[in-house]
Protein backbone atom coordinates (compact mmCIF):
# COMPACT_ATOMS: atom_id res chain seq x y z
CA UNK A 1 0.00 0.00 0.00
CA UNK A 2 1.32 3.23 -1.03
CA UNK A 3 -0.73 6.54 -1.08
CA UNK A 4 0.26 9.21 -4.30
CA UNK A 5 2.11 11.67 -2.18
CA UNK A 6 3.66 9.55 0.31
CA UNK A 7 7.08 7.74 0.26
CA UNK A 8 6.51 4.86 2.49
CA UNK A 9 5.06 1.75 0.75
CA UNK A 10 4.05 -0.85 3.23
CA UNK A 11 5.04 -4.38 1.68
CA UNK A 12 3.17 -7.40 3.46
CA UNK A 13 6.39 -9.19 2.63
CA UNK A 14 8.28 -6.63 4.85
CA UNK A 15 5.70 -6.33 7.35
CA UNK A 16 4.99 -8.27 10.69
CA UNK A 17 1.71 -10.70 10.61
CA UNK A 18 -0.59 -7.85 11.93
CA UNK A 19 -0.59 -5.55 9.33
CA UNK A 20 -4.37 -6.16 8.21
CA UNK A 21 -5.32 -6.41 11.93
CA UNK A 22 -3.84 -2.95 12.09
CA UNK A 23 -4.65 -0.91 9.07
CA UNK A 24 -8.04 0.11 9.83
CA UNK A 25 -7.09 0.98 13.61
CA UNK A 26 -8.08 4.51 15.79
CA UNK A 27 -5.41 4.99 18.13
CA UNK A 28 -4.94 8.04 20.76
CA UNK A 29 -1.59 9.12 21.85
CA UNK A 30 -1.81 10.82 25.08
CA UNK A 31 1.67 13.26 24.95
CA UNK A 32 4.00 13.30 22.05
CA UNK A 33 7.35 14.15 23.65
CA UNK A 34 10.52 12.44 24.50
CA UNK A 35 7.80 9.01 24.54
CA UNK A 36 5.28 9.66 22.69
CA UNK A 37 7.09 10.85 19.55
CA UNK A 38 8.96 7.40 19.61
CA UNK A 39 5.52 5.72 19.99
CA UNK A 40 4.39 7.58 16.87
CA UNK A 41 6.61 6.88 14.99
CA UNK A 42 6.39 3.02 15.19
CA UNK A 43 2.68 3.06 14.64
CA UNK A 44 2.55 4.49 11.71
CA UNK A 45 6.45 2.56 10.20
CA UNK A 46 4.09 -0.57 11.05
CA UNK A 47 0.94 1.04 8.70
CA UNK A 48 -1.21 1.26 11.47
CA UNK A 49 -4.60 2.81 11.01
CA UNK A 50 -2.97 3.89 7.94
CA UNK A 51 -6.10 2.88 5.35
CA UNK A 52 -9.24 3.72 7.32
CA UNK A 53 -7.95 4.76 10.60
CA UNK A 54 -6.26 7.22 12.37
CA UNK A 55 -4.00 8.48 15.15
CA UNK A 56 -4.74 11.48 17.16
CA UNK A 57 -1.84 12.72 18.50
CA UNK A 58 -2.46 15.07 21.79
CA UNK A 59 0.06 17.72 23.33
CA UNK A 60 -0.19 21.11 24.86
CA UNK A 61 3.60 22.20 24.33
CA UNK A 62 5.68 23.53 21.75
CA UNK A 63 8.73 21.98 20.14
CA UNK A 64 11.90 23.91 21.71
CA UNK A 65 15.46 23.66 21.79
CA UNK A 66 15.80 21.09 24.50
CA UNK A 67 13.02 18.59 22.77
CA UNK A 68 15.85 17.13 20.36
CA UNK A 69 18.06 15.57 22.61
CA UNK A 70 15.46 12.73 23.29
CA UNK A 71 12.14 12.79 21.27
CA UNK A 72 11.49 10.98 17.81
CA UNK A 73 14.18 12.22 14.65
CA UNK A 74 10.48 12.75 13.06
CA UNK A 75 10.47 16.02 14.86
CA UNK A 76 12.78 18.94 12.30
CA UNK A 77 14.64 21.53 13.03
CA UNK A 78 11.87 24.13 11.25
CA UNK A 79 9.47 22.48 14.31
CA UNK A 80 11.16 24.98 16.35
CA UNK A 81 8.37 26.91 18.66
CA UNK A 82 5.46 25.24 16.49
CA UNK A 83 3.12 22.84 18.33
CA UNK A 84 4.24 19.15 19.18
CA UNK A 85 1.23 18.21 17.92
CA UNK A 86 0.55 19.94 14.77
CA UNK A 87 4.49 19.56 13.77
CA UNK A 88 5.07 15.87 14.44
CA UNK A 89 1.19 15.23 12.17
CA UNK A 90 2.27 17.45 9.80
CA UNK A 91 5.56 15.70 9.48
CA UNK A 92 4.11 11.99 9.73
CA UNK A 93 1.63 12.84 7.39
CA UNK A 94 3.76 14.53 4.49
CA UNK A 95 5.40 10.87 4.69
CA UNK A 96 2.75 9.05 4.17
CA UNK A 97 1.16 10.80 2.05
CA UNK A 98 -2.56 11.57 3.93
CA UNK A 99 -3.19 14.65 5.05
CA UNK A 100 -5.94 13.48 7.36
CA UNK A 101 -4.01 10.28 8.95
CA UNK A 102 -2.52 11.89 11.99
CA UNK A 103 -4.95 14.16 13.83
CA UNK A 104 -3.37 17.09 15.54
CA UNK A 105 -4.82 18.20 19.02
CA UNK A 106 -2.61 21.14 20.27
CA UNK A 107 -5.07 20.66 23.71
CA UNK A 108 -5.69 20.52 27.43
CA UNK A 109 -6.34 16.16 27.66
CA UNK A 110 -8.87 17.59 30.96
CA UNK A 111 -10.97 19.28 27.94
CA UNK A 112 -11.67 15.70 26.81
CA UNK A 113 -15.01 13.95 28.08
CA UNK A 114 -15.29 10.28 28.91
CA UNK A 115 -17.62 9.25 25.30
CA UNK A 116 -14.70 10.59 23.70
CA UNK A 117 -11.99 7.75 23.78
CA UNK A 118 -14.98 5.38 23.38
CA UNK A 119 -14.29 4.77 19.51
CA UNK A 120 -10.45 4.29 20.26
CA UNK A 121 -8.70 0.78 20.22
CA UNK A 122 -5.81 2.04 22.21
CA UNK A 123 -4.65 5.15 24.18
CA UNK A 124 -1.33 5.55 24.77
CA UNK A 125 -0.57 7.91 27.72
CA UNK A 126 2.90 8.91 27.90
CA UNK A 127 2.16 11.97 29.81
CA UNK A 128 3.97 13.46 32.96
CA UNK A 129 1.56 15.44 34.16
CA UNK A 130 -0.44 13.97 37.58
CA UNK A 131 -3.65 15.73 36.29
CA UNK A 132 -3.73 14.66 33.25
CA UNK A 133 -3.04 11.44 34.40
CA UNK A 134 -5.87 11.40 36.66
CA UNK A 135 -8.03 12.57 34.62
CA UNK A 136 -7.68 9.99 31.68
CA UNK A 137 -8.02 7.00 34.70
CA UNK A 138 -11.27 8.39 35.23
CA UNK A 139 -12.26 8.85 32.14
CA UNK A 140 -11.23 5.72 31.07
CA UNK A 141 -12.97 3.44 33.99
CA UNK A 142 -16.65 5.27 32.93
CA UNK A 143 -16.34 5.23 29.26
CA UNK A 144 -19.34 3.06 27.87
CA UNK A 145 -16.54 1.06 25.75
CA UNK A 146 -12.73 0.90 27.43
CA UNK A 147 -9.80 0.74 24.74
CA UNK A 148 -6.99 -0.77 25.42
CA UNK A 149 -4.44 1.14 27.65
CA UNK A 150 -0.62 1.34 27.67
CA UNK A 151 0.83 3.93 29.81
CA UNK A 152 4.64 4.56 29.51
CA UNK A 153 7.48 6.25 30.83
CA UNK A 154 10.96 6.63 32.05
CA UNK A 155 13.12 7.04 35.09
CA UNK A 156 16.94 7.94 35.65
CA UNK A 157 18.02 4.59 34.51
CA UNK A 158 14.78 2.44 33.20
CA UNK A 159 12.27 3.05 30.62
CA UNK A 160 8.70 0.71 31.28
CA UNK A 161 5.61 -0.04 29.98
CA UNK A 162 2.15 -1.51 31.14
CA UNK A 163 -0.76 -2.83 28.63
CA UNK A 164 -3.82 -2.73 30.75
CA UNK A 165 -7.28 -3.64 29.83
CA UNK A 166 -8.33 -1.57 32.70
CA UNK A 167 -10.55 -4.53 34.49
CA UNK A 168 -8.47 -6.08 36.98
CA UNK A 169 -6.51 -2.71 38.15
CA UNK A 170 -6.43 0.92 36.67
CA UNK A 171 -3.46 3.46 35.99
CA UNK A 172 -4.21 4.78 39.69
CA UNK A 173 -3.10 1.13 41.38
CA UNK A 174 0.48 1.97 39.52
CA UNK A 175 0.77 5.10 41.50
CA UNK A 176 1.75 5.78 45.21
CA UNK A 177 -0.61 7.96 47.09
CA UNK A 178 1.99 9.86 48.82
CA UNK A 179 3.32 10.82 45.15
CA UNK A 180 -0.87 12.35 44.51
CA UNK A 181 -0.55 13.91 48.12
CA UNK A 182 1.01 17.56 46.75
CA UNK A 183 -1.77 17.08 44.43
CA UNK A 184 -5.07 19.40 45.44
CA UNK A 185 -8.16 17.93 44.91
CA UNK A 186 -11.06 20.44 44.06
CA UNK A 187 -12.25 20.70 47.79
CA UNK A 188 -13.00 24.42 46.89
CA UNK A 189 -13.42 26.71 44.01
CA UNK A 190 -10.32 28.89 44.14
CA UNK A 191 -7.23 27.38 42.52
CA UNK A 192 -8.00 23.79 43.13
CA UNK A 193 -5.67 22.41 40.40
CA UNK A 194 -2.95 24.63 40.61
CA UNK A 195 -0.09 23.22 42.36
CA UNK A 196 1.37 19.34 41.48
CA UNK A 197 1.86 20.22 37.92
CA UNK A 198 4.42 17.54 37.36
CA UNK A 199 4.99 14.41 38.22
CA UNK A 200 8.61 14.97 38.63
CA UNK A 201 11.35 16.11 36.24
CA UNK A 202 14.36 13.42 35.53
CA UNK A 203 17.10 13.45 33.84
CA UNK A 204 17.21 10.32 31.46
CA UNK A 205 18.82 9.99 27.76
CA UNK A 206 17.17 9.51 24.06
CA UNK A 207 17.99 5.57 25.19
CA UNK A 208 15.37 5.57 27.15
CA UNK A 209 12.85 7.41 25.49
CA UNK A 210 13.31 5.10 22.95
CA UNK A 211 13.10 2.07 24.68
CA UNK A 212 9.76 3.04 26.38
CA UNK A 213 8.44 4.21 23.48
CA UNK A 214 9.53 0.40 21.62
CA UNK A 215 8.43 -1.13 24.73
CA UNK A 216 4.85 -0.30 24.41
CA UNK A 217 4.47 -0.58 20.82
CA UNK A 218 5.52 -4.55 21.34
CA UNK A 219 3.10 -4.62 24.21
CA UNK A 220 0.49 -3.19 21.82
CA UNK A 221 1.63 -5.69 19.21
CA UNK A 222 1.25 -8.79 21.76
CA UNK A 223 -2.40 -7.71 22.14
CA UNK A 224 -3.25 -7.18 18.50
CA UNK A 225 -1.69 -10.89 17.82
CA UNK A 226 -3.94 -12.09 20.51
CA UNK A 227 -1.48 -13.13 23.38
CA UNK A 228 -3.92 -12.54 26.29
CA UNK A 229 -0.84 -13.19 28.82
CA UNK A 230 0.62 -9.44 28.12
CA UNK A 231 -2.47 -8.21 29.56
CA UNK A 232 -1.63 -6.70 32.96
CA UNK A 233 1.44 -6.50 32.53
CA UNK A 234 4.94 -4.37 33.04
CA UNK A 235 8.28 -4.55 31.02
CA UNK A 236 10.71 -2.84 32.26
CA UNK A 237 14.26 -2.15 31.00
CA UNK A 238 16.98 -1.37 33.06
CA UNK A 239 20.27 0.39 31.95
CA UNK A 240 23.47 -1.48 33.89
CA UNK A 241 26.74 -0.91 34.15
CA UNK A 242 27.37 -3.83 31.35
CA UNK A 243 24.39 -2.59 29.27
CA UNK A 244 20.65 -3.47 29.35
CA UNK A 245 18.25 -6.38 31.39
CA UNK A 246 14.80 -6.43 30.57
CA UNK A 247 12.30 -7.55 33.19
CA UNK A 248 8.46 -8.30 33.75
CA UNK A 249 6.46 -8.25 36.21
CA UNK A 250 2.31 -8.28 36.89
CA UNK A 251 1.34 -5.24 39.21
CA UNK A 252 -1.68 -6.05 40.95
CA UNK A 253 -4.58 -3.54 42.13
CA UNK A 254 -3.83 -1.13 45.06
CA UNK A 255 -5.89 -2.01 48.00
CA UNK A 256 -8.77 0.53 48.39
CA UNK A 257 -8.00 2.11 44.72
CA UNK A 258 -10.87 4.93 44.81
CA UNK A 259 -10.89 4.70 40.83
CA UNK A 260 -10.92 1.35 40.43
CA UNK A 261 -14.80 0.87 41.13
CA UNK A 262 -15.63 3.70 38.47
CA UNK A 263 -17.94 2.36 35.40
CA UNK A 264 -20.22 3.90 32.87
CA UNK A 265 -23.33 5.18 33.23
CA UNK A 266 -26.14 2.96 33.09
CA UNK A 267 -28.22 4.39 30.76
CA UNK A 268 -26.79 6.95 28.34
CA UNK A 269 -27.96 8.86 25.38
CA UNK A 270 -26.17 11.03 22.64
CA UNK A 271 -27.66 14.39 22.19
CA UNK A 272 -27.19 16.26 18.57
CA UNK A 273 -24.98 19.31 19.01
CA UNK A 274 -21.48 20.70 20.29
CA UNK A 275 -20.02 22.01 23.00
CA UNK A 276 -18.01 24.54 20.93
CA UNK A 277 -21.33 26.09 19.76
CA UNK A 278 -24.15 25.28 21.93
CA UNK A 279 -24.99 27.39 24.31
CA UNK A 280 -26.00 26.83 28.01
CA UNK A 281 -29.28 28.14 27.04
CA UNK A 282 -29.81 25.94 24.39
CA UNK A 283 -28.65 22.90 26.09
CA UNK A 284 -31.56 23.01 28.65
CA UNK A 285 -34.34 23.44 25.75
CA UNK A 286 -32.93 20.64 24.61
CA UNK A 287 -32.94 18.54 28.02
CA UNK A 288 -36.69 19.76 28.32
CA UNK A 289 -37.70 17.77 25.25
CA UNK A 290 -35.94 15.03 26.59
CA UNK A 291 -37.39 14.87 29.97
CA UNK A 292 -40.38 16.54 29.85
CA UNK A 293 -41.51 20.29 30.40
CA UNK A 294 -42.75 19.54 34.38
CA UNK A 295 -39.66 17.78 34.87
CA UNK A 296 -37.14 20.25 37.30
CA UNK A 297 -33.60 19.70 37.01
CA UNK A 298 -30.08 21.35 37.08
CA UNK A 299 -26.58 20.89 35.84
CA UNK A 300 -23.81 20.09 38.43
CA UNK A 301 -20.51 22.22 37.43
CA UNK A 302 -17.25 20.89 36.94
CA UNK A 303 -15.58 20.19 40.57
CA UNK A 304 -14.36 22.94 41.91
CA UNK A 305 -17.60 25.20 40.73
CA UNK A 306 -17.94 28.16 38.03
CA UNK A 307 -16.24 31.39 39.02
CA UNK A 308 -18.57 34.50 38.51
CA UNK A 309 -16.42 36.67 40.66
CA UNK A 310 -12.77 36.39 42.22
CA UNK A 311 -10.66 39.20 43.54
CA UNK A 312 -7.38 40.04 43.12
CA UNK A 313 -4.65 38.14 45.68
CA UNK A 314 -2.76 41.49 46.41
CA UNK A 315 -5.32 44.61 46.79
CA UNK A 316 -8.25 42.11 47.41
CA UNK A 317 -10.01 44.20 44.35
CA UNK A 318 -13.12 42.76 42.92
CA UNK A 319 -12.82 41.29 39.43
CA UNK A 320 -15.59 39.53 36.81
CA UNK A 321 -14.10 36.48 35.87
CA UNK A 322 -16.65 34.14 34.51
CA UNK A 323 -14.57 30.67 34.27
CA UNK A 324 -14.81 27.02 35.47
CA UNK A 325 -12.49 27.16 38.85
CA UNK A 326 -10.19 24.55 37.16
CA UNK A 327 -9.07 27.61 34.48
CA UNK A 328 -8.36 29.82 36.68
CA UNK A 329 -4.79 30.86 37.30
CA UNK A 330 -4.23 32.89 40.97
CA UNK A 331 -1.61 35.11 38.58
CA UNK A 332 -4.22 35.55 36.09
CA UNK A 333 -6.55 37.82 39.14
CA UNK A 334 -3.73 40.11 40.18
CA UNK A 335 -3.83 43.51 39.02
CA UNK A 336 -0.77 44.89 36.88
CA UNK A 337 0.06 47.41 39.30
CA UNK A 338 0.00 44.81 42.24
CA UNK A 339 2.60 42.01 40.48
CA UNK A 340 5.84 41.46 42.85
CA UNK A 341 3.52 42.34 46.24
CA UNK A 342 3.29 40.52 49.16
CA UNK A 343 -0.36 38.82 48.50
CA UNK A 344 -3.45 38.86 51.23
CA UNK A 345 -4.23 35.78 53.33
CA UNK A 346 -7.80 36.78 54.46
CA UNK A 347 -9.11 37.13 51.16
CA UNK A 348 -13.07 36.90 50.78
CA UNK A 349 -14.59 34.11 49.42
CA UNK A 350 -15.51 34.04 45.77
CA UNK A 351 -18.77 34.26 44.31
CA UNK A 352 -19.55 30.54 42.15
CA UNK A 353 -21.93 28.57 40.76
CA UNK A 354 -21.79 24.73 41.10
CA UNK A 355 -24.97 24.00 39.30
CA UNK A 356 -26.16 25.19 36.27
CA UNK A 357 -30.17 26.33 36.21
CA UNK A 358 -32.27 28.49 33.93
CA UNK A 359 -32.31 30.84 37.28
CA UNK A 360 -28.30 31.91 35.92
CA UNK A 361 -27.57 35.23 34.59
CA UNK A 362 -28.06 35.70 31.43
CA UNK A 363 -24.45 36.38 30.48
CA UNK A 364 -24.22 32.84 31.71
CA UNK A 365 -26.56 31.37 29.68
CA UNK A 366 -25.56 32.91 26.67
CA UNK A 367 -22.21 31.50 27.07
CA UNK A 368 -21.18 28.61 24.80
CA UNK A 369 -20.73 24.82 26.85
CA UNK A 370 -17.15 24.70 26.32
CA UNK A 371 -16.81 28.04 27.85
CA UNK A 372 -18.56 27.23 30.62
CA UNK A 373 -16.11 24.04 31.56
CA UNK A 374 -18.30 21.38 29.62
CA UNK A 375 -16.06 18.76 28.24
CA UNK A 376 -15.69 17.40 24.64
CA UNK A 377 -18.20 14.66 24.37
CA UNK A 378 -18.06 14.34 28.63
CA UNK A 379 -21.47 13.24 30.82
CA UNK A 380 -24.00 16.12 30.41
CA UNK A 381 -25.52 15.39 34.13
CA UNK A 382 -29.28 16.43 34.28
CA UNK A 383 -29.92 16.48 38.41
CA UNK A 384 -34.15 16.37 39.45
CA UNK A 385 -34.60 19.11 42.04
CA UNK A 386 -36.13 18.01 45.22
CA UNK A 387 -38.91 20.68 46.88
CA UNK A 388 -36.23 20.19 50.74
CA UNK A 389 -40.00 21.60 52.26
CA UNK A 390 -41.93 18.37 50.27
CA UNK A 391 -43.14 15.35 52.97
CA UNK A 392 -42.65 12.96 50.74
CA UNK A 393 -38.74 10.88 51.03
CA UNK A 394 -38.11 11.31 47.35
CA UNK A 395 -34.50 10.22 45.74
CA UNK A 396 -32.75 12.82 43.80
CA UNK A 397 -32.76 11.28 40.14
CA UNK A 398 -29.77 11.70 37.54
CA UNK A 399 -30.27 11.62 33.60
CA UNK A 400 -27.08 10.63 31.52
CA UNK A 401 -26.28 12.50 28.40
CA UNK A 402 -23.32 13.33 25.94
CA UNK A 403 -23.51 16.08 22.72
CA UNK A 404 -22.04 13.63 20.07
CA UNK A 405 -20.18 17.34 18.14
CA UNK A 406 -22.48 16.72 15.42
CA UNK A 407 -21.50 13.28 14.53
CA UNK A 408 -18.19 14.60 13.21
């Protein structure tokens, strides 16, 4: 298979067994760096998704001068300061010859909803970032169909991999707790997800990048043969003194995992429309189709709440703001004249919303879904109000829904 504009041909006589088990695959590639560039790259040497499918390829940095000593040689030296994303798809794609075959997403993963990843066959997460990580676990354990999962990464002397089908454990079992305790949880709306941005920076070599990038593409290969035995389970490589060892092991769930319990909703129903254009407005005429025009209900926010009003962490001056809390930057509040001064401790509480109703101000209801903290494709969460001054020992109901962006 060769495409006009392309270079690489993919010859069956060249190729490993799986090549028609892969051509036609969706794959998700959570981080494109110093892993996930390496990870890229053998997908698509190995043709796969490359006749029907695809791979989305997500990152929220930019190529710099420091990316070259360990990522993928795909990346050029003209990537300089453009996104990882767009750069390495632009660069994958000019090879072999589709425009549409790698699918840039120069994004915040915590933007993505849960129905999202449910057309994927495998997400890669090669991601540093304890958020990020967190929030793809998640995710992952509600979606209505899991994909396969291979998370990745390296230390100061080993690169590893783990192929999980995310029934037995989930990417939370692989982590300590102490390592999520700098981590705030949304306990309250003002900067809940500020601090614990990385999981911890390490020196380690192109090597290594390489090897955990390798690693999980044979993991991933092992599954799409059908050899059930690399399911739940790590390969590590080690870097000695004398060279390499590789080693495998099975990690097992962590006792009293809070994520691994999570599962999809019971009953759940795509809704036409998109959370780039609809508005808030619009989203609850469409709800009261769907569940009737006596039914009462709201929209729980995003944890953490929507911020109407914040003030600034210097002069304590009020200031609109008008953004999910987990936006929200404490820098991004202080005034231009107050930067470098010592900030206030008795600050008043902000002013938030953490459900949505048709009693919002308007400039909240005119505000499009995205805007308003609504993930791509996540749970739309329709929540009956309960009369608290009724007699009769009524259960708060919940109503499942997704926008499906149109179908596109």
């Amino acid at each position: 298979m060769k495409h006009d504009s392309g270079i690489v041909e993919y010859v069956p006589e060249k190729m490993t067994g799986t090549l028609e088990k892969i051509y036609d695959m969706k794959i998700f590639i959570a981080g494109v760096g110093a892993v996930g560039s390496h990870i890229a790259e053998a997908l698509y040497q190995h043709g796969v998704g490359i006749r029907k499918g695809n791979l989305y390829l997500n990152d929220y940095d930019h190529v710099d001068n420091s990316n070259y000593t360990k990522q993928s040689g795909v990346y050029k030296a003209a990537d300089l300061s453009k996104s990882k994303a767009q750069a390495l798809a632009d660069n994958i794609n000019e090879v072999v010859g589709r425009e549409d075959y790698c699918v840039p997403m120069n994004m915040d993963i915590c933007d993505l909803g849960t129905e999202y990843f449910a057309d994927f066959d495998a997400v890669f997460i090669a991601v540093d970032n304890f958020k990020a990580r967190m929030h793809i676990n998640k995710v992952l354990k509600h979606c209505s169909r899991i994909p396969m999962v291979f998370t990745t990464g390296t230390g100061s002397n080993k690169a590893e991999s783990i192929c999980l089908d995310m029934k037995k454990l989930c990417t939370r079992c692989l982590w300590s707790e102490k390592w999520l305790a700098g981590e705030k949880v949304p306990t309250g709306c003002r900067f809940a997800y500020e601090t614990q941005i990385k999981a911890g920076t390490t020196p380690t070599s192109k090597m290594l990048s390489a090897f955990a990038g390798l690693l999980a593409f044979a993991q991933f290969n092992a599954w799409v043969e059908g050899h059930e035995e690399v399911l739940n389970k790590r390969k590590e490589i080690v870097i000695t003194d004398d060279g390499v060892e590789c080693h495998t092991s099975r990690p097992i769930r962590k006792p009293g995992c809070p994520d691994c319990d999570l599962g999809p909703a019971e009953e759940l129903k795509a809704l036409p429309g998109s959370v780039y254009t609809m508005t808030l407005r619009d989203l609850f005429t469409l709800l009261r189709k769907e569940l009737g025009p006596d039914q009462e209900f709201q929209i729980p926010t995003d944890s953490g709440g929507f911020l109407l009003e914040d003030f600034c962490p210097v002069c304590g001056r009020q200031k609109k703001v008008l953004k999910p809390a987990r936006r929200v930057k404490q820098e991004s509040l202080i005034c231009e004249e107050c930067r470098g001064r010592r900030r206030k401790t008795d600050l008043p509480n902000p002013i938030a919303i953490t459900e949505f109703t048709m009693e919002c101000p308007d400039e909240v209801l005119d505000m499009r879904l995205f805007d308003l903290g609504f993930r791509v494709k996540g749970y739309v969460v329709a929540e009956s109000i309960i009369d608290l001054w009724s007699d009769d020992d009524e259960e708060i109901r919940h109503w499942f829904f997704y926008l499906d962006e149109n179908r596109n």
